[in-house]
Protein backbone atom coordinates (compact mmCIF):
# COMPACT_ATOMS: atom_id res chain seq x y z
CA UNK A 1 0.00 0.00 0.00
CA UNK A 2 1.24 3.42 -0.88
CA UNK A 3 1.33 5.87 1.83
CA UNK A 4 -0.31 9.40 1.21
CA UNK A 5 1.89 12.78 1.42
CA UNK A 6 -1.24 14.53 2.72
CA UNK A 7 -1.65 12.07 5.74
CA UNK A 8 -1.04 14.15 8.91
CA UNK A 9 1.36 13.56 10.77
CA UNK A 10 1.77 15.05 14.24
CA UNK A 11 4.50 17.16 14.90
CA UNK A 12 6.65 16.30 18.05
CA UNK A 13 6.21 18.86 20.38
CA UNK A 14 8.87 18.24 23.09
CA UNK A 15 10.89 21.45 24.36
CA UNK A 16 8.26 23.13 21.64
CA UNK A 17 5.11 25.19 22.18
CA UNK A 18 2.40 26.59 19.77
CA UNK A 19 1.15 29.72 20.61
CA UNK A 20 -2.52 31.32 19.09
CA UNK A 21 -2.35 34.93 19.78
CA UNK A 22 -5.34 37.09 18.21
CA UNK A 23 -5.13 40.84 17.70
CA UNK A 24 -8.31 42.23 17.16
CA UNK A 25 -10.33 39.85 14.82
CA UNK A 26 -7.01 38.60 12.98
CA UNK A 27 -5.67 35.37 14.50
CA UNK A 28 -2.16 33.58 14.01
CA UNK A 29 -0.69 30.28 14.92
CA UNK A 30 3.60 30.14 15.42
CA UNK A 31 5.30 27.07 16.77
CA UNK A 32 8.45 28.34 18.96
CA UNK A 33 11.38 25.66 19.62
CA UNK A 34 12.26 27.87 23.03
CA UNK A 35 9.48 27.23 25.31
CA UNK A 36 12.01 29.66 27.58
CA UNK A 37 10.96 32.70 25.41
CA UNK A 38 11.46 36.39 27.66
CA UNK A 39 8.42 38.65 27.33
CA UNK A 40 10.84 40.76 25.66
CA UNK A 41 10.91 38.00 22.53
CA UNK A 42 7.80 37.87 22.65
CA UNK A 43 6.87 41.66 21.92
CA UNK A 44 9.40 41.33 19.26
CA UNK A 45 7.54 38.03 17.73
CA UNK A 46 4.03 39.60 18.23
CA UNK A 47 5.81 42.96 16.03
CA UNK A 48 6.87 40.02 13.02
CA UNK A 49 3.68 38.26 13.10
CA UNK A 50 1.18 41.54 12.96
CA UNK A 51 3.63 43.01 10.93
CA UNK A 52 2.13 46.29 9.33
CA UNK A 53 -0.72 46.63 12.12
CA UNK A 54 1.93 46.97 15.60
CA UNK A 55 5.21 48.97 15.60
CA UNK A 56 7.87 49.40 18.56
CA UNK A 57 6.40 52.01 19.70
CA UNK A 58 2.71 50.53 20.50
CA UNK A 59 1.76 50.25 24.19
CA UNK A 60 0.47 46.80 24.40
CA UNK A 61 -1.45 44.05 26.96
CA UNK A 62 -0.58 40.60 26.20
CA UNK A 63 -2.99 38.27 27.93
CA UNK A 64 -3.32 34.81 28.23
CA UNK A 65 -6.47 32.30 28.26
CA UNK A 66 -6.42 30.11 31.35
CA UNK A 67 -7.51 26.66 32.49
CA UNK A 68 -10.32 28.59 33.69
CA UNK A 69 -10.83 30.76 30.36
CA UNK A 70 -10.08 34.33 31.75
CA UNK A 71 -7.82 36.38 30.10
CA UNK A 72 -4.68 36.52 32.76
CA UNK A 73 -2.63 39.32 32.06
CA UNK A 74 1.59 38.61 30.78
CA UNK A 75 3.28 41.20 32.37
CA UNK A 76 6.70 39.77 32.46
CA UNK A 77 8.95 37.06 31.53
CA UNK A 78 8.42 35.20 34.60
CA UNK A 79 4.23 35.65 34.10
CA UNK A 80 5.17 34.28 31.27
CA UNK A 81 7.24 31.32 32.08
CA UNK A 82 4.20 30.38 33.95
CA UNK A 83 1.45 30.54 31.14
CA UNK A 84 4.32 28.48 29.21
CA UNK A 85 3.68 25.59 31.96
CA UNK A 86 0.37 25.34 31.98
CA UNK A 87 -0.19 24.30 28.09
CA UNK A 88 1.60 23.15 25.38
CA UNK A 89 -0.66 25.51 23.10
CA UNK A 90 -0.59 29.26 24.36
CA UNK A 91 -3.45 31.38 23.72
CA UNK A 92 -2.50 34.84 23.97
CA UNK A 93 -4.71 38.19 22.77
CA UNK A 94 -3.15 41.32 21.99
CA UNK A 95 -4.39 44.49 23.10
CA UNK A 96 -3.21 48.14 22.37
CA UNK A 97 -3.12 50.80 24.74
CA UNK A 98 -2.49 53.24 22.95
CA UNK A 99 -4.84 53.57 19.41
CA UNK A 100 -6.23 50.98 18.44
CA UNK A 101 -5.25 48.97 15.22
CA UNK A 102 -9.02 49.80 13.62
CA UNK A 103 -8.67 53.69 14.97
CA UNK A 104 -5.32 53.90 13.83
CA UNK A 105 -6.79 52.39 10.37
CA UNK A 106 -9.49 54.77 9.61
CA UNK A 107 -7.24 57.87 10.60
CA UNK A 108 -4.67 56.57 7.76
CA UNK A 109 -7.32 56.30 5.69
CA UNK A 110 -9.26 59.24 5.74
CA UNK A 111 -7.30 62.09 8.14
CA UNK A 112 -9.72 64.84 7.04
CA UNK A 113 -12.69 63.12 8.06
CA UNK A 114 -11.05 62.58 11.00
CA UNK A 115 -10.43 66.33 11.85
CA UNK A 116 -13.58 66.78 10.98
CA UNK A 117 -14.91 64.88 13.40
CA UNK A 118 -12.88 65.45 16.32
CA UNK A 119 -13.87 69.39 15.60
CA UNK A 120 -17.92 68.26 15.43
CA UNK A 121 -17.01 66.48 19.13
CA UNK A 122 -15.15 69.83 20.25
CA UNK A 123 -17.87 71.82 19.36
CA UNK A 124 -20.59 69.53 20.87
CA UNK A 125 -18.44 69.42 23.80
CA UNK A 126 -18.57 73.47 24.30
CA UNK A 127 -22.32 73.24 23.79
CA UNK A 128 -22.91 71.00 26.82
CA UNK A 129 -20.61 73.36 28.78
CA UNK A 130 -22.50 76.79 27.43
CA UNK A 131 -26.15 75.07 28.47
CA UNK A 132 -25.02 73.19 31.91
C-alpha cells in the first residue's frame, strides 16, 4: 500500500510550544522551539507576526487564556514562564493601549474626516458646557 503525502502527521512537540495569539479579529498560529521565550521575545515576535498593524512604539497588553478561560494578564517574563507551563498551546490576545489597530486604520485612511470629526465632538463638547 502506498502511503499518502497529505496524511497528517503530528509534529513532536517536546521542548516546543504553539502559541494562538489574536489581535483584534485577525488570528495567528507560530510554533516556537524555546518554550524559555522572555516577554521581551515575545513583543518582538508579536511585532513580526502583525507586521504592518503593531510597531515598537505601541503600548500593548498581552494576555493569556487560562484553564479557567479568563484572560490573565503577561506582564513579564516570569508571568510568562508560567502561562508556558500550563499548556503546550498558548493562547494569547493582543491588546493596544495606545490607538487601536481599527482607529489607527481609519485615521490613515481618511485624516480629514477625522479632523472633521474630532472638531464636530469639540464643538458639541462646548455646547454641553455653554447650556449646563
Amino acid at each position: 500500500m502506498d502511503s499518502d503525502k497529505s496524511t497528517f502527521q503530528p509534529i513532536d512537540l517536546v521542548g516546543k510550544v504553539i502559541i494562538k495569539v489574536q489581535l483584534g479579529d485577525d488570528i495567528r498560529k507560530v510554533l516556537i522551539h524555546n518554550e524559555s521565550i522572555t516577554y521581551d521575545e515575545l513583543l518582538l515576535m508579536m511585532q513580526r507576526i502583525f507586521n504592518g498593524k503593531l510597531t515598537a512604539n505601541d503600548d500593548l497588553t498581552i494576555k493569556y487564556k487560562d484553564e479557567d478561560g479568563d484572560l490573565v494578564t503577561v506582564f513579564d517574563s516570569q508571568d510568562l514562564s508560567f502561562a508556558l507551563q500550563t499548556s503546550r498551546v498558548l493562547k494569547l490576545q493582543v491588546f493596544m493601549n495606545n490607538l487601536s489597530y481599527q482607529e489607527r486604520l481609519k485615521s490613515k485612511l481618511n485624516p480629514d474626516e477625522l479632523k472633521k470629526t474630532i472638531a464636530r465632538n469639540k464643538r458639541c463638547c462646548d455646547m454641553v458646557i455653554r447650556y449646563n
